[in-house]
C-alpha atoms as a PDB file:
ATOM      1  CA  UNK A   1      27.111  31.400  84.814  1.00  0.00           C
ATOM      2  CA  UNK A   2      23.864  32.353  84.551  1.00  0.00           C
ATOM      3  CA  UNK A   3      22.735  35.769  84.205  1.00  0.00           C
ATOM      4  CA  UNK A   4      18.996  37.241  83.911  1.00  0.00           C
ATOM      5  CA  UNK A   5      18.633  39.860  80.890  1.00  0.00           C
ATOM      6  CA  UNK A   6      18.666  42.762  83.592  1.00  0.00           C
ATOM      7  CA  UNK A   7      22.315  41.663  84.118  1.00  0.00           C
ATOM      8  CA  UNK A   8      23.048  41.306  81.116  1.00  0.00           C
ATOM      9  CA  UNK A   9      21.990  44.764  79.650  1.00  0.00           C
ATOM     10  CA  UNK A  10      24.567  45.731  82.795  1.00  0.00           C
ATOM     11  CA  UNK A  11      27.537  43.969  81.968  1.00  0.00           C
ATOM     12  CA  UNK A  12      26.219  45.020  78.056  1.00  0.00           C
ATOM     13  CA  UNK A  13      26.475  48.614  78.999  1.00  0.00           C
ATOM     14  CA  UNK A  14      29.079  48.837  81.440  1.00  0.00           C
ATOM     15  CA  UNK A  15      31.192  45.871  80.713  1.00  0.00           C
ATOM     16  CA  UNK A  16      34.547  45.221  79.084  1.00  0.00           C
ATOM     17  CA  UNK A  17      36.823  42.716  77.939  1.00  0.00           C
ATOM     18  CA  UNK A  18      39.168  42.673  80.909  1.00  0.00           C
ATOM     19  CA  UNK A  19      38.025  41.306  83.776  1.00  0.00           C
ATOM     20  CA  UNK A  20      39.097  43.514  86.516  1.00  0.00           C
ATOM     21  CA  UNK A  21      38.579  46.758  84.982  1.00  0.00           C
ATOM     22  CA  UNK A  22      34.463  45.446  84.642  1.00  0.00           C
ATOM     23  CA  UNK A  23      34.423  44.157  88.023  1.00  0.00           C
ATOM     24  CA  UNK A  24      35.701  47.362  89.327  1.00  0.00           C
ATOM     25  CA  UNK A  25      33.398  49.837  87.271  1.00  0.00           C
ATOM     26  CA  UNK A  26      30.403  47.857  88.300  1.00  0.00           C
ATOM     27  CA  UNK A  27      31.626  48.184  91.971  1.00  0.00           C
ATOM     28  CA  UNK A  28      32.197  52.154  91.396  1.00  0.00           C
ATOM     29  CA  UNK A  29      28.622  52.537  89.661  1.00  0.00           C
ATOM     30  CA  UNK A  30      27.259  50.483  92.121  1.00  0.00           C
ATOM     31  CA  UNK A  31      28.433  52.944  94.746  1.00  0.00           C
ATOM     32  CA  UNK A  32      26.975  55.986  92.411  1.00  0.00           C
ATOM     33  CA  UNK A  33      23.390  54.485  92.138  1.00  0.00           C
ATOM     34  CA  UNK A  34      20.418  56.115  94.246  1.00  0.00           C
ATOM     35  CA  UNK A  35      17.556  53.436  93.080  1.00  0.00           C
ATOM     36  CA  UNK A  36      18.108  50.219  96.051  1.00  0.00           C
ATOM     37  CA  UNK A  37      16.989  48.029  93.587  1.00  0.00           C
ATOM     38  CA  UNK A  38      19.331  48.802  91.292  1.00  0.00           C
ATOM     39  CA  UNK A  39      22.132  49.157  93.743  1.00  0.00           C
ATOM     40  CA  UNK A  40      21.763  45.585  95.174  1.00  0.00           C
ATOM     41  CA  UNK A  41      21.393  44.177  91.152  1.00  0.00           C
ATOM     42  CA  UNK A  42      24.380  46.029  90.275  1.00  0.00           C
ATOM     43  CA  UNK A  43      26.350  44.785  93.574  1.00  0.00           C
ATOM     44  CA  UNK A  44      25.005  40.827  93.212  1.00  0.00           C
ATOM     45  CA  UNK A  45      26.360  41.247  89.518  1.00  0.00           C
ATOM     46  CA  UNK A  46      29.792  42.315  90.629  1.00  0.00           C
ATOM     47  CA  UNK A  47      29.821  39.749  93.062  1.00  0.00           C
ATOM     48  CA  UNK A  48      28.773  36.907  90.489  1.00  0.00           C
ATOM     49  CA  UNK A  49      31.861  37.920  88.376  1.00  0.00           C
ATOM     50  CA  UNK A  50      34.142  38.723  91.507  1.00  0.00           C
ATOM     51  CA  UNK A  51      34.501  35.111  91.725  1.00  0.00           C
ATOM     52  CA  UNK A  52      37.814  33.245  92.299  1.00  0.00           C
ATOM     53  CA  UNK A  53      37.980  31.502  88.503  1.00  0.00           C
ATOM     54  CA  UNK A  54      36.212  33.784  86.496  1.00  0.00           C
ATOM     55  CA  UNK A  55      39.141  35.735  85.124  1.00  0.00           C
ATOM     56  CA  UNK A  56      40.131  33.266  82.669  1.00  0.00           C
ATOM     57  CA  UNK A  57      36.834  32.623  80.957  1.00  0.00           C
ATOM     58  CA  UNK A  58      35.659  36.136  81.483  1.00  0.00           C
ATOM     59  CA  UNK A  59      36.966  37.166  77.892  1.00  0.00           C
ATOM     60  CA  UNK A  60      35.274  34.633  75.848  1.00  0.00           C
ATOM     61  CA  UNK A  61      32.332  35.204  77.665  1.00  0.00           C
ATOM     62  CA  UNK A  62      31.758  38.604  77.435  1.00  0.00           C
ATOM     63  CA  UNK A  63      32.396  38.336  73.799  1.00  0.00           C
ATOM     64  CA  UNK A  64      29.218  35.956  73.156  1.00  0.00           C
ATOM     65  CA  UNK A  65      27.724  38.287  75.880  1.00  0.00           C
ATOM     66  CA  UNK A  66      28.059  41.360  73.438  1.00  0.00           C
ATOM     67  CA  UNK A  67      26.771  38.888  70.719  1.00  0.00           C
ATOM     68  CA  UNK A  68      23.852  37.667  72.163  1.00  0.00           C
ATOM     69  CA  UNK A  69      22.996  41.087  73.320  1.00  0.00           C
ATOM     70  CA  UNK A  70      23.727  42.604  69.471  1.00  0.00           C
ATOM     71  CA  UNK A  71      21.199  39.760  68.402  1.00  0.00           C
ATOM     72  CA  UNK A  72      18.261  40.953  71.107  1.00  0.00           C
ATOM     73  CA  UNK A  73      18.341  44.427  70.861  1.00  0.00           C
ATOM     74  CA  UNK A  74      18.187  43.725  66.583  1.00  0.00           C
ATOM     75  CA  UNK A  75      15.222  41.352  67.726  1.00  0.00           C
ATOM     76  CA  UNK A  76      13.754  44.328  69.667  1.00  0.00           C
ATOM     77  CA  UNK A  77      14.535  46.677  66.671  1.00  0.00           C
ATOM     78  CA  UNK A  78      12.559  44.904  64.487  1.00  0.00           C
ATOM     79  CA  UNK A  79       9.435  44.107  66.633  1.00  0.00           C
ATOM     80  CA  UNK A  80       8.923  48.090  67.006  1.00  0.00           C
ATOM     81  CA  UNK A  81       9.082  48.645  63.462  1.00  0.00           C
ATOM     82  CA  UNK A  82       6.672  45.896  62.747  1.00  0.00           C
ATOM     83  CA  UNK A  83       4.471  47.400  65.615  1.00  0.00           C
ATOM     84  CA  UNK A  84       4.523  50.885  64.357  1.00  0.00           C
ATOM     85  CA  UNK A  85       3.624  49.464  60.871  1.00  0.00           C
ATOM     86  CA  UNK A  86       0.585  47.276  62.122  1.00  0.00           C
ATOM     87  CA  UNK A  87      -2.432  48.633  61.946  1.00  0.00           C
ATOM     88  CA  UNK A  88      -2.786  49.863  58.588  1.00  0.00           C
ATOM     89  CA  UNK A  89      -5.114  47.051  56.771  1.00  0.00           C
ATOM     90  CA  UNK A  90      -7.996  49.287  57.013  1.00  0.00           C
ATOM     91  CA  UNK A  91      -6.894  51.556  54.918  1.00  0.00           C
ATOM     92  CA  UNK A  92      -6.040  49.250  52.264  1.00  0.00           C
ATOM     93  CA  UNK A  93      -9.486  48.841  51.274  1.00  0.00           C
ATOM     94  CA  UNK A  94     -10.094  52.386  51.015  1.00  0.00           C
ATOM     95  CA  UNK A  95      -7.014  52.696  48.214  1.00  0.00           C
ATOM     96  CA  UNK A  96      -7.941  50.211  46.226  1.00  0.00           C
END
């Protein structure tokens, strides 16, 4: 299956290992959203995984879904910090 990172900061957030129980809560905070853009992101996701043979891969995949999604936000961790510490080479002149 292949999911866009939108969907998978959804299924990061709101997911969990059992495959109804995920299904379900993405169906009940579909039904709480106000944004329509959302709304119909959320719904097409619960759809995707609402498929017929899903439940039996469902666990392994959410588990290198949390993974992958451990990894990126780390990635994105790191690029602010190296952001926030750019920008100081003119002031190394000055000290030395």
């Amino acid at each position: 299956m292949k999911l866009s990172i939108e969907e998978k900061k959804i299924l990061y957030a709101f997911g969990c290992r059992n495959h109804e129980n995920t299904v379900r809560r993405l169906k009940w905070v579909t039904a709480l959203t106000v944004d329509e853009k959302v709304k119909r992101r959320m719904l097409c996701l619960a759809r995707k995984l609402d498929d017929g043979g899903a439940g039996e891969w469902y666990p392994c995949f959410y588990r290198h879904l949390r993974l992958e999604m451990e990894g990126y936000f780390e990635a994105k961790k790191h690029i602010r910090m190296v952001e926030k510490s750019a920008g100081w080479e003119e002031f190394y002149g000055k000290a030395v």
